[in-house]
Protein backbone atom coordinates (compact mmCIF):
# COMPACT_ATOMS: atom_id res chain seq x y z
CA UNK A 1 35.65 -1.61 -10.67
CA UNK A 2 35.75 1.90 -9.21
CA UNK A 3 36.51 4.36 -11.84
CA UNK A 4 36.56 8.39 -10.47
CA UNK A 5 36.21 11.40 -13.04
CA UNK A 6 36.66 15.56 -12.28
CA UNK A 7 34.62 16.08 -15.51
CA UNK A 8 31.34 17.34 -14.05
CA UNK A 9 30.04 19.51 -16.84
CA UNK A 10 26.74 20.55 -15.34
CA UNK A 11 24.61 20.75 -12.40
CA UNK A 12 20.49 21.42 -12.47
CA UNK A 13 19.23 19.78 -9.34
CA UNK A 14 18.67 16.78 -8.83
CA UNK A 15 20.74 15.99 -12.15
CA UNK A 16 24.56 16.55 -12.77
CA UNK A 17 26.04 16.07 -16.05
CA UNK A 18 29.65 13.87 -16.05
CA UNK A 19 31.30 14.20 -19.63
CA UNK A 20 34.24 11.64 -20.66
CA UNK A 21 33.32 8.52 -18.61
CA UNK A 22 33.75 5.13 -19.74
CA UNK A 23 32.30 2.14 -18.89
CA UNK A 24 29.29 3.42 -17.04
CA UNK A 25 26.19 1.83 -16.99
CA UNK A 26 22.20 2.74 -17.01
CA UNK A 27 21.39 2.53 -12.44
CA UNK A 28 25.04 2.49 -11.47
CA UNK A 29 25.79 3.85 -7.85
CA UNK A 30 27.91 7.49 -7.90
CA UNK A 31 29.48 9.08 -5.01
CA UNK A 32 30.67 12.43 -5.24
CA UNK A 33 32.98 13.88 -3.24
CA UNK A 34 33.30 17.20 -1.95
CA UNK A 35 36.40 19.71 -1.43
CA UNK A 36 35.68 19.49 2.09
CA UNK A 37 35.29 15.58 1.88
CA UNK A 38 31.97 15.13 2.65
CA UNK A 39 30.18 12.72 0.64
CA UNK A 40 26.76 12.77 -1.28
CA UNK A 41 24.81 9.47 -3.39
CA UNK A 42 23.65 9.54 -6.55
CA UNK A 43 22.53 7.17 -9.87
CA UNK A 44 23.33 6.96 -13.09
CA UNK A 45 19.95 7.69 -14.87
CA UNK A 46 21.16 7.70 -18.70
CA UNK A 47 24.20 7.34 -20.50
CA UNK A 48 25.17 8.82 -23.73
CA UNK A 49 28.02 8.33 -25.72
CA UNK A 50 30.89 9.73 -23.37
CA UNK A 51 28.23 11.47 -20.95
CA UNK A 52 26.42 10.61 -18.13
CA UNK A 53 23.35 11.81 -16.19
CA UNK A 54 23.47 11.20 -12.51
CA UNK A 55 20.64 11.44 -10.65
CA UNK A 56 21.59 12.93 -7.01
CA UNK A 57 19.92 11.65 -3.95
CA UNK A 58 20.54 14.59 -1.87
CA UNK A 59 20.98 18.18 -2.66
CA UNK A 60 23.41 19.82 -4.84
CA UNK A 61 24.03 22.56 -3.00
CA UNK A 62 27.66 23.54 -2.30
CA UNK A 63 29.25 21.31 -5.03
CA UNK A 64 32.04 22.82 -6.93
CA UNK A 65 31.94 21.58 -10.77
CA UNK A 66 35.88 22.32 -10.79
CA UNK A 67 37.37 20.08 -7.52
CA UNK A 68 34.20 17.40 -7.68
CA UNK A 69 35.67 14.09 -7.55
CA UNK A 70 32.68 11.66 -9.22
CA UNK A 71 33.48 7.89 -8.63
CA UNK A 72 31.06 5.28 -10.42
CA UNK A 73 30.97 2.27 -8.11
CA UNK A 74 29.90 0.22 -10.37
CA UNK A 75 26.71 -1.51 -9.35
CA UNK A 76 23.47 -0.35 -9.00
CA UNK A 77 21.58 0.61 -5.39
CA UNK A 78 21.53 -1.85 -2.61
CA UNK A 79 20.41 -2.52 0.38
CA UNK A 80 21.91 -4.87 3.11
CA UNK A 81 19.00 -7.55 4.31
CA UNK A 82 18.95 -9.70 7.47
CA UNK A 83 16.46 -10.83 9.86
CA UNK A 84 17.63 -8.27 12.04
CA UNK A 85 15.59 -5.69 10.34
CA UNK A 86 12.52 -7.06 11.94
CA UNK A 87 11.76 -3.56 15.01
CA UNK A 88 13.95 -1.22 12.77
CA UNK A 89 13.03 2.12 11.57
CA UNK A 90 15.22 2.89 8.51
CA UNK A 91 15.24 6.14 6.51
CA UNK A 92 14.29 6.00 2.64
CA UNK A 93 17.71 5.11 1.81
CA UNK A 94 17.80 2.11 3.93
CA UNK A 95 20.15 3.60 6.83
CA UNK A 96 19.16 3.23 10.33
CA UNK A 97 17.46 6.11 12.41
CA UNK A 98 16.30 4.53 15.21
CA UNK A 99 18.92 4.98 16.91
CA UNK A 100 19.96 1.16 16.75
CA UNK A 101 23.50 0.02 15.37
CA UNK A 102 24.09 -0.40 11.55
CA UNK A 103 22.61 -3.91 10.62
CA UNK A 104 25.03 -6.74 10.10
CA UNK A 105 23.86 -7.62 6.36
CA UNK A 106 23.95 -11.31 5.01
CA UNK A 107 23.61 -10.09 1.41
CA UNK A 108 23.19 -7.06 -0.56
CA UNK A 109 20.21 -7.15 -2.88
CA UNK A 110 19.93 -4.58 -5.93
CA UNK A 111 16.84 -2.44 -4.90
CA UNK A 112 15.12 -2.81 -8.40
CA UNK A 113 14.90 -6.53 -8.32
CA UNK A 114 13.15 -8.72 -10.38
CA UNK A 115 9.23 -9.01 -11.58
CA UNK A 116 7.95 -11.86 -10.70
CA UNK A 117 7.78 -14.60 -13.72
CA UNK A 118 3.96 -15.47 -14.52
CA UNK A 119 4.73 -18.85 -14.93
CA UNK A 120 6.42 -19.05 -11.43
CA UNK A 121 3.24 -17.29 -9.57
CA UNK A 122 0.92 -19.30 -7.23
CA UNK A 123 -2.83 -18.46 -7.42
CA UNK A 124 -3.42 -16.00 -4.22
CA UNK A 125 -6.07 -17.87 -2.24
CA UNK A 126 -5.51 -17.82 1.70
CA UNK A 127 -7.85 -15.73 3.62
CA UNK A 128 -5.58 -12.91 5.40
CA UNK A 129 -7.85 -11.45 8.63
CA UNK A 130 -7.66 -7.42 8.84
CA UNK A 131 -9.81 -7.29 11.91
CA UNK A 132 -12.08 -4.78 10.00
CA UNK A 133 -15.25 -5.75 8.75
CA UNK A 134 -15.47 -4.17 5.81
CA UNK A 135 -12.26 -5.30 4.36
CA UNK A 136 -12.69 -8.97 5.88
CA UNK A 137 -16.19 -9.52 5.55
CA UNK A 138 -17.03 -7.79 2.34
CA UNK A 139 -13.84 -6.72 0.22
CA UNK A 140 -11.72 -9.69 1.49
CA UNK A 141 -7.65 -9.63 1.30
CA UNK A 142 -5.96 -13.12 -0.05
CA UNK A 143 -2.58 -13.64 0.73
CA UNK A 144 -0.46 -12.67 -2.55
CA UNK A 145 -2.68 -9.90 -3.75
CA UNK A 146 -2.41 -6.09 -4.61
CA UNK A 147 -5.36 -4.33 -2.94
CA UNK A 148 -4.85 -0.61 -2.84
CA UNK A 149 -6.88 2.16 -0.31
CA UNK A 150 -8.02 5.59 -2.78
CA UNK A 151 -8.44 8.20 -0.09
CA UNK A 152 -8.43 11.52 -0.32
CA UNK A 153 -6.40 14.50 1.36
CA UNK A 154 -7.21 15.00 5.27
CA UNK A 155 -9.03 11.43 5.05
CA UNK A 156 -8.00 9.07 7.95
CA UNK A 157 -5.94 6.75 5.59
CA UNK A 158 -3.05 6.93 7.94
CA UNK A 159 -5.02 5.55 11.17
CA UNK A 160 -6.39 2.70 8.66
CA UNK A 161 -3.36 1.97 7.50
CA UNK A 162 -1.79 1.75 11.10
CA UNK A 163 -4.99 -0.26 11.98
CA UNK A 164 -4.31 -2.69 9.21
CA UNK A 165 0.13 -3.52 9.77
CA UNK A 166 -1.30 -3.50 13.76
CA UNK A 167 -4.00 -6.08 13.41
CA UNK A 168 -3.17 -8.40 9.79
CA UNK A 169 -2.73 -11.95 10.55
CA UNK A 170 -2.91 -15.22 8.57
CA UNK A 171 -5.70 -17.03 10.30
CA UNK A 172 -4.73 -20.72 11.42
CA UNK A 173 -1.02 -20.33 10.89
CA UNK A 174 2.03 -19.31 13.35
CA UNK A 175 1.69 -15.88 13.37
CA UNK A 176 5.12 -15.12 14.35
CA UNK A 177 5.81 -16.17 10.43
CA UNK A 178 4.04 -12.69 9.80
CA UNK A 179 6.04 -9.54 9.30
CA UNK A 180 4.78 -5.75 8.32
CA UNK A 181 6.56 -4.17 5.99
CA UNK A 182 6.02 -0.18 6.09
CA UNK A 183 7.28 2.61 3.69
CA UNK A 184 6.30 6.11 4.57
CA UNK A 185 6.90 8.08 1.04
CA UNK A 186 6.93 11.95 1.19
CA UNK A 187 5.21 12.35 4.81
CA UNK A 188 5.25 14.62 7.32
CA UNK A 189 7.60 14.49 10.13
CA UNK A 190 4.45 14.75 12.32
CA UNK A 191 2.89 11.52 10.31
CA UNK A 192 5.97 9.65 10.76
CA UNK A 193 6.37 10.14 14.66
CA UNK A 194 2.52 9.02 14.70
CA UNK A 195 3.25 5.56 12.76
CA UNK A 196 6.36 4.75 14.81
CA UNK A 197 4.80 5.48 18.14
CA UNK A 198 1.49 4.14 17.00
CA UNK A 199 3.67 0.61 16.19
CA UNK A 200 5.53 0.82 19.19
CA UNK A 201 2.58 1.59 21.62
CA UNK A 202 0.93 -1.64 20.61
CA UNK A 203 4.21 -3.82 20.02
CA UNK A 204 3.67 -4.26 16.59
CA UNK A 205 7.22 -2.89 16.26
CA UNK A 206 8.09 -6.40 16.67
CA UNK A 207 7.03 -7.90 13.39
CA UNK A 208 7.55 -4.76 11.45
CA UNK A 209 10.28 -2.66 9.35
CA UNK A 210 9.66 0.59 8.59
CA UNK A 211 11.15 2.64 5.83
CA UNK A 212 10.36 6.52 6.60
CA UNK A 213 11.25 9.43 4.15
CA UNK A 214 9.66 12.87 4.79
CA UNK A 215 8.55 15.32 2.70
CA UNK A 216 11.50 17.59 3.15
CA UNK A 217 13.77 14.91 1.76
CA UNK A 218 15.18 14.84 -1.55
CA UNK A 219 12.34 14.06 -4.55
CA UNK A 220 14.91 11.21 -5.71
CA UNK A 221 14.72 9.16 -2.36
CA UNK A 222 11.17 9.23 -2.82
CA UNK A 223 11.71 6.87 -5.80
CA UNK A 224 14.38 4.45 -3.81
CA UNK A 225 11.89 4.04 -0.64
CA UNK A 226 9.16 1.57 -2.16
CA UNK A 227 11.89 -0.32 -3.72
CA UNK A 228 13.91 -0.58 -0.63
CA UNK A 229 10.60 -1.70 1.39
CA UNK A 230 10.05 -4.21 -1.33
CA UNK A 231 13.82 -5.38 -1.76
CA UNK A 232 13.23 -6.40 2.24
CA UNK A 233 10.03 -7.78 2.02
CA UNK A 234 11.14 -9.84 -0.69
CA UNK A 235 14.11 -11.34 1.63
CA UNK A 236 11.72 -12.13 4.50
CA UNK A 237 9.29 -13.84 2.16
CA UNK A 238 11.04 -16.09 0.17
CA UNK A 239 14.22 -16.35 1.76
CA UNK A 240 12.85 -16.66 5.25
CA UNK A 241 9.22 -18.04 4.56
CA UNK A 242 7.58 -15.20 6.20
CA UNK A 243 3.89 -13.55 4.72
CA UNK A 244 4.92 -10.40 4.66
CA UNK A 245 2.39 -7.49 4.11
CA UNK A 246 3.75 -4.72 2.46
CA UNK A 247 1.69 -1.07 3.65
CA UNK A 248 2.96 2.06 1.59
CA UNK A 249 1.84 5.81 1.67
CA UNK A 250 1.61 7.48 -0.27
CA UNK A 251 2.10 6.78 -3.49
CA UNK A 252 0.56 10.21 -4.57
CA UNK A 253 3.86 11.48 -3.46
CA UNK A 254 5.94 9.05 -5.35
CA UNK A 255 3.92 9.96 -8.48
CA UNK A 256 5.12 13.30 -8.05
CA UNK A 257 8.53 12.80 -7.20
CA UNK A 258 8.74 10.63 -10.52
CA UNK A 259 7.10 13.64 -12.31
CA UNK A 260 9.72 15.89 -10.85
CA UNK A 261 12.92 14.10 -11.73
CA UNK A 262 10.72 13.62 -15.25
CA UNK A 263 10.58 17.85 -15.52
CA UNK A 264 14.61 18.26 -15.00
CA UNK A 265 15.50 15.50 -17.58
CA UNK A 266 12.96 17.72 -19.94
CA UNK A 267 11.26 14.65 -20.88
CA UNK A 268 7.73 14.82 -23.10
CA UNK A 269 5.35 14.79 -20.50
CA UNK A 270 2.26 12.73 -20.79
CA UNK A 271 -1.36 12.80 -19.23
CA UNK A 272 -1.30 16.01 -16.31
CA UNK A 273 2.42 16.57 -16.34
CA UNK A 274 3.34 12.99 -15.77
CA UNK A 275 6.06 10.96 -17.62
CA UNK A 276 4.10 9.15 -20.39
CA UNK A 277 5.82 5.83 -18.73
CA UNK A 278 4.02 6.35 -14.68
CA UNK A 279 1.36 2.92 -15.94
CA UNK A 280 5.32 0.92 -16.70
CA UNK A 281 6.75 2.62 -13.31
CA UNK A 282 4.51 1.81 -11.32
CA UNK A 283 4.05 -1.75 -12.48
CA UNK A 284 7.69 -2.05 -11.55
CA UNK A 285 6.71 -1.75 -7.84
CA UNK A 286 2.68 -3.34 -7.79
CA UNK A 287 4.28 -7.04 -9.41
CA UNK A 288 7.13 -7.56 -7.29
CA UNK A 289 4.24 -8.79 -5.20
CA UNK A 290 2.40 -12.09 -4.99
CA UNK A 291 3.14 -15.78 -4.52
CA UNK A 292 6.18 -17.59 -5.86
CA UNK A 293 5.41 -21.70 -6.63
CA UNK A 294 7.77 -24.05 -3.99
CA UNK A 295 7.46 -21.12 -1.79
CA UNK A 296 6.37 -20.70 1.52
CA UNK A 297 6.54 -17.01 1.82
CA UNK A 298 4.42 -14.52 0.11
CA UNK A 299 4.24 -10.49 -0.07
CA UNK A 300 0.56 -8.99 0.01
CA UNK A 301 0.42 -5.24 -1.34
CA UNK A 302 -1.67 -2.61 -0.06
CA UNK A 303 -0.59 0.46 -1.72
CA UNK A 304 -2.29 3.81 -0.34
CA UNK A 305 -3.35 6.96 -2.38
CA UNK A 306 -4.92 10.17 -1.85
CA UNK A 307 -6.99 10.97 -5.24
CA UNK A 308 -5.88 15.02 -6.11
CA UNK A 309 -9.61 16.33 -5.17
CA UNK A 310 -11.21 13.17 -4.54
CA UNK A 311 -11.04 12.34 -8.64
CA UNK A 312 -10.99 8.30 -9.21
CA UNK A 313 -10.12 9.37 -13.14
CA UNK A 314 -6.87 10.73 -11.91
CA UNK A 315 -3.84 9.02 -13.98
CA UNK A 316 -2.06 7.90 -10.73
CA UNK A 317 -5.30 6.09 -9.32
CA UNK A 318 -6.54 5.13 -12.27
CA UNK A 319 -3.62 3.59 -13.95
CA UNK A 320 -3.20 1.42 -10.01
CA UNK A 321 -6.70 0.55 -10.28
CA UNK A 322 -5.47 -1.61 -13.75
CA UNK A 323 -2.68 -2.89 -12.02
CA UNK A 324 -4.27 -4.17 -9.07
CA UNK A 325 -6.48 -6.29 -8.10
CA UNK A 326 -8.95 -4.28 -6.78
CA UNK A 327 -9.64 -1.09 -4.77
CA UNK A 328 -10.85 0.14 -1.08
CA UNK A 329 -12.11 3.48 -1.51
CA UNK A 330 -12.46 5.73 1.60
CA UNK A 331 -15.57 8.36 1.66
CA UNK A 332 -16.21 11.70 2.61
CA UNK A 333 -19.80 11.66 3.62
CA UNK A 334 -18.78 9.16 6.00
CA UNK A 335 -16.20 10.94 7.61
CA UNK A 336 -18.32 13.92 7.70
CA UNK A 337 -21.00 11.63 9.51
CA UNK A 338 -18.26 10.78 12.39
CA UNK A 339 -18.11 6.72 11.00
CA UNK A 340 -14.46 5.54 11.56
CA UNK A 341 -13.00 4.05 8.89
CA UNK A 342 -15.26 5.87 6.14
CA UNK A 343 -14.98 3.08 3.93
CA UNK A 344 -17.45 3.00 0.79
CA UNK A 345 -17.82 -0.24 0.81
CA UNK A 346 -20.16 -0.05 -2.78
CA UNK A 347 -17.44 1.02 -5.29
CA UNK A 348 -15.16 -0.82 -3.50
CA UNK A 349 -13.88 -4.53 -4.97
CA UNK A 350 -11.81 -6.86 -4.03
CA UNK A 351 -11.09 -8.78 -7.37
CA UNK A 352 -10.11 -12.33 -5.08
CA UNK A 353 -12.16 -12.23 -2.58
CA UNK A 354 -14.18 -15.09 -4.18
CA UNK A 355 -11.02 -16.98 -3.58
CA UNK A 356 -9.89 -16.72 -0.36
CA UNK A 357 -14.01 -17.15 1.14
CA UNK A 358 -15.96 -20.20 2.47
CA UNK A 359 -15.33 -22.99 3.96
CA UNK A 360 -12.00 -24.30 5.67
CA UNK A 361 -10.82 -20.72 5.12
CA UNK A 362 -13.79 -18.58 6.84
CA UNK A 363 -17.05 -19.97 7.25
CA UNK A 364 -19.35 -21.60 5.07
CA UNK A 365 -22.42 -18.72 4.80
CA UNK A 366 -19.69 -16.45 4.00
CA UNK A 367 -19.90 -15.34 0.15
CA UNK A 368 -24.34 -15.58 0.23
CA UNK A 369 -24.25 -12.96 3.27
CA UNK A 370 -21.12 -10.90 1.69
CA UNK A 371 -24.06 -10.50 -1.57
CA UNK A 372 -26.71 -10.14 0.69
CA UNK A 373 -25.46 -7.67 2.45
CA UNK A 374 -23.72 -5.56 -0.62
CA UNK A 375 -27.71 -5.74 -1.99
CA UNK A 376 -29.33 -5.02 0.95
CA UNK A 377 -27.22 -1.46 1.77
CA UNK A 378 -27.30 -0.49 -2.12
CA UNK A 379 -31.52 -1.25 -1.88
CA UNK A 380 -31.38 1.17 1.34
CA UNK A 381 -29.56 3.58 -0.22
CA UNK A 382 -31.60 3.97 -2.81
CA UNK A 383 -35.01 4.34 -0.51
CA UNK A 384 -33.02 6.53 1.75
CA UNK A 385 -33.01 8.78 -1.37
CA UNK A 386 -36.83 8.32 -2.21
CA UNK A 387 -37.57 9.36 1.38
CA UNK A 388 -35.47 12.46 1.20
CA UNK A 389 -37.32 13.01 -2.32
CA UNK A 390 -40.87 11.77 -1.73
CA UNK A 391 -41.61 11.68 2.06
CA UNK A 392 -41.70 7.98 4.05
CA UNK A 393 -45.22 8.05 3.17
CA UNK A 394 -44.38 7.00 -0.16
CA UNK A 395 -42.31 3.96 1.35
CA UNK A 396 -43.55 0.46 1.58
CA UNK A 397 -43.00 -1.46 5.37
CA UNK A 398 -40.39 -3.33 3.50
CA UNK A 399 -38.74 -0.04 1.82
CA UNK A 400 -38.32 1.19 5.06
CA UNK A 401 -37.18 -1.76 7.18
CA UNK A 402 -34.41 -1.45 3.99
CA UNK A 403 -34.22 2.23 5.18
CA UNK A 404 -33.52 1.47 8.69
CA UNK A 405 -30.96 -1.41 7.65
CA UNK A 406 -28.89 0.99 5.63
CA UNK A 407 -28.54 3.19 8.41
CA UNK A 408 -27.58 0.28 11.58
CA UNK A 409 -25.14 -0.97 8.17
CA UNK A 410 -23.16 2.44 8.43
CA UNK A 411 -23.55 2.70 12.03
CA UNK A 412 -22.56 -1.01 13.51
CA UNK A 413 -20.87 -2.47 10.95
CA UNK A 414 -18.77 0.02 8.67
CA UNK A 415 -18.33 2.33 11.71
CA UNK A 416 -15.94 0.21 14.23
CA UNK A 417 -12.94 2.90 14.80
CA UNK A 418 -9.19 2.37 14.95
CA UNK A 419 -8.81 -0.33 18.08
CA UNK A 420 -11.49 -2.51 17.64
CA UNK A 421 -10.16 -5.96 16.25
CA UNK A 422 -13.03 -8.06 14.61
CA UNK A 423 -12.39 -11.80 14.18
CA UNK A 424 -14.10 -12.80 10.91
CA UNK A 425 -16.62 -14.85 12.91
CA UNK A 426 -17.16 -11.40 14.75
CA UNK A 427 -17.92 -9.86 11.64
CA UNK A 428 -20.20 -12.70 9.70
CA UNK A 429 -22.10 -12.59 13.46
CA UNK A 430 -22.69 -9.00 13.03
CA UNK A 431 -23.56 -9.05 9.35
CA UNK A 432 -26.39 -11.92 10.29
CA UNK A 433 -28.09 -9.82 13.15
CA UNK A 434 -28.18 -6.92 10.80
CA UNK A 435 -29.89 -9.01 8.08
CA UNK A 436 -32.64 -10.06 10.84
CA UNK A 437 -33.77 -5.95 10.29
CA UNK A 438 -35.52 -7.72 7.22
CA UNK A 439 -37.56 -10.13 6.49
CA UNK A 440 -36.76 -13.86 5.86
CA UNK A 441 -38.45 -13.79 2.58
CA UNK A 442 -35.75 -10.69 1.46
CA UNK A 443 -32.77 -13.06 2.15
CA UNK A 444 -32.91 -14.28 -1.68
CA UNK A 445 -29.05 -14.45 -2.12
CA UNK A 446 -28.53 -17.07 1.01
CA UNK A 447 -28.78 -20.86 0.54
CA UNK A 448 -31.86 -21.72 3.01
CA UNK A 449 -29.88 -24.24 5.30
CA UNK A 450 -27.43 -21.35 6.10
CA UNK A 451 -30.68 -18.88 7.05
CA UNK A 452 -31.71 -21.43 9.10
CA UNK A 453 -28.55 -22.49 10.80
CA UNK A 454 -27.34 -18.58 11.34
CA UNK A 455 -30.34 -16.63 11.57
CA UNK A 456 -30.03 -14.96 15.12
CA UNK A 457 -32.62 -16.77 17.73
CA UNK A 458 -33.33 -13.34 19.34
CA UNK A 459 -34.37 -10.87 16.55
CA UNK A 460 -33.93 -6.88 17.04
């Protein structure tokens, strides 16, 4: 039931303050309309007594507190879903602005929906294929899981990220079951242009729907535009049995917008200025992901941050980093060395990769040269140090064949840039001829028959 009020009290943007309502509930969709009859969106973020506090989506510039007409709608935000989304570029309200013609919706879906019951989650355990090595062979993503990327600001998260919606596929299924969803939270117009070109350029358009809101839109949309992305990629999944990947950035900038609205309702803030609720928030959006049992579908998560000056202990990566399952963590000495992505690939983890490695889903030798190879870098590392320190004089043969390996690691197999597409057996090829660098007897982590069966026959 539409009910419409003139009893704005209040305005102190993005709130506005409706006194003598009745009926109104906590989320409920408010239009207001102008004196010229132009119309803006809002929410109803708290109710109190007789007054409301409406949360508006776009500015509140020009409204007139005496000749506002406020109508509460009441039901909450929705979006319409169809399979027709699929090559649509949407804005972070869910409208169209691609150009394209309004989409012919088969339901409307709240945006907030539903976390996903425990007790109705299926154990993520399908090998999804990036195409880059040090996500695939070494920090593996399984189908159903939450992996996030930390970066940092002017890192090449964006070009990863494209990489990644361009290149995912489930390995041995039909790969037209596989959809990208994208939300682009508080980005640049610039960014924006990139990803849709970037999608376009290599048809990946196709299988995707992208949500875009840019940093000159309203702080409020900010907070809609992961839910919206979400609210589709749920349809798709379990509703049209797709495996959907879900790519946001930034969440930084959702963090903030959160904190914003948080300021103007002069809430207690907690940890830096943020609402002592961002771990509950943000939990909202991380678990609407996963694996549903009796499902075919599933929605894999790969949330992207930039850490405020590069600090892990920040409360918006940190509190992530307990929700998910795992981190990729992008670094600046290896952008600075030119290597493309600059992934760390030692404090990175990928909680399930255990689970979606070995045999019938990659390859059998898979997990002993994942270990090797995490041992063998952190050992070079560490006489790559001594040498700096000490001189190679001080370095065994061995320390610096170790040396030598650390270096080739960084150079052949983290370093790949933005277009090359490794299959898995690509990558566990690659890691195998860099493990020749050493001797046998150094291979302690590997079963024996699989040294013997994969050791390359031509050594370096």
């Amino acid at each position: 039931m539409i009910r419409e009020y003139r009893t704005v009290e209040e305005i102190a943007s993005p709130l506005m303050i409706v006194r003598m309502v009745d009926g109104v509930t906590y989320d409920e969709l408010v239009e207001v309309e102008l004196h010229d009859g132009s119309v803006r969106r809002g929410q109803v973020l708290e109710v109190n007594g007789d007054t409301a506090v409406v949360q508006l989506f776009e500015s509140a510039a020009g409204i007139n507190l005496a000749d506002a007409k406020v109508r509460f709608l009441g039901h909450p935000l929705q979006l319409g879903v169809s399979a027709d989304m699929l090559g649509r570029v949407f804005n972070g309200m869910g409208r169209p602005i691609d150009g394209g013609p309004e989409i012919l919706a088969e339901e409307y879906r709240d945006i907030n929906g539903l976390p996903m019951n425990p007790a109705a989650r299926d154990y993520p355990n399908e090998f999804i294929q990036t195409g880059v090595s040090t996500i695939d062979g070494l920090n593996t993503l399984v189908r159903g899981q939450k992996l996030p990327i930390f970066s940092g600001s002017g890192l090449p998260h964006a070009n990863l990220a494209a990489q990644i919606a361009r290149q995912a596929k489930v390995i041995g299924d039909d790969t037209s079951k596989f959809a990208v969803v994208f939300a682009a939270i508080g980005i640049t117009f610039e960014e924006s242009e990139f990803f849709v070109s970037e999608f376009k350029r290599t048809g990946a358009i196709d299988r995707t729907v992208m949500f875009s809101n840019l940093a000159n839109d309203p702080a409020v949309e900010r907070i809609a535009t992961p839910r919206m992305a979400l609210t589709a990629a749920e349809y798709l999944a379990f509703e049209k049995d797709m495996h959907v990947l879900v790519i946001m950035t930034d969440i930084t900038n959702y963090a903030e917008a959160l904190r914003e609205v948080s300021a103007a309702k002069k809430e207690v803030p907690g940890r830096r200025g943020f609402p002592g609720y961002l771990y509950t928030n943000l939990a909202t959006i991380y678990e609407r992901a996963g694996r549903q049992l009796g499902k075919k579908g599933s929605i894999t998560l790969i949330p992207i941050l930039t850490m405020p000056e590069d600090d892990k202990t920040h409360p918006i990566p940190d509190l992530t980093g307990y929700i998910t399952e795992g981190q990729i963590i992008l670094s600046r000495e290896l952008y600075r060395k030119g290597i493309h992505p600059p992934v760390d690939v030692l404090p990175s983890l990928s909680r399930l990769k255990d689970k979606g490695i070995g045999e019938g889903k990659t390859r059998e030798d898979h997990s002993g040269t994942m270990n090797q190879l995490f041992a063998a870098y952190s050992t070079g590392k560490d006489n790559k140090e001594l040498m700096s320190i000490l001189g190679e004089a001080a370095l065994t043969p061995t320390d610096l064949l170790y040396a030598k390996f650390a270096d080739e690691f960084e150079k052949r197999y983290v370093n790949q840039g933005y277009e090359e597409n490794r299959s898995i057996q690509e990558t566990l090829d690659l890691g195998w001829e860099l493990l020749s660098i050493l001797p046998k007897s150094e291979l302690k982590r590997i079963k024996p028959e699989y040294i013997e069966k994969y050791w390359p026959k031509k050594e370096l």
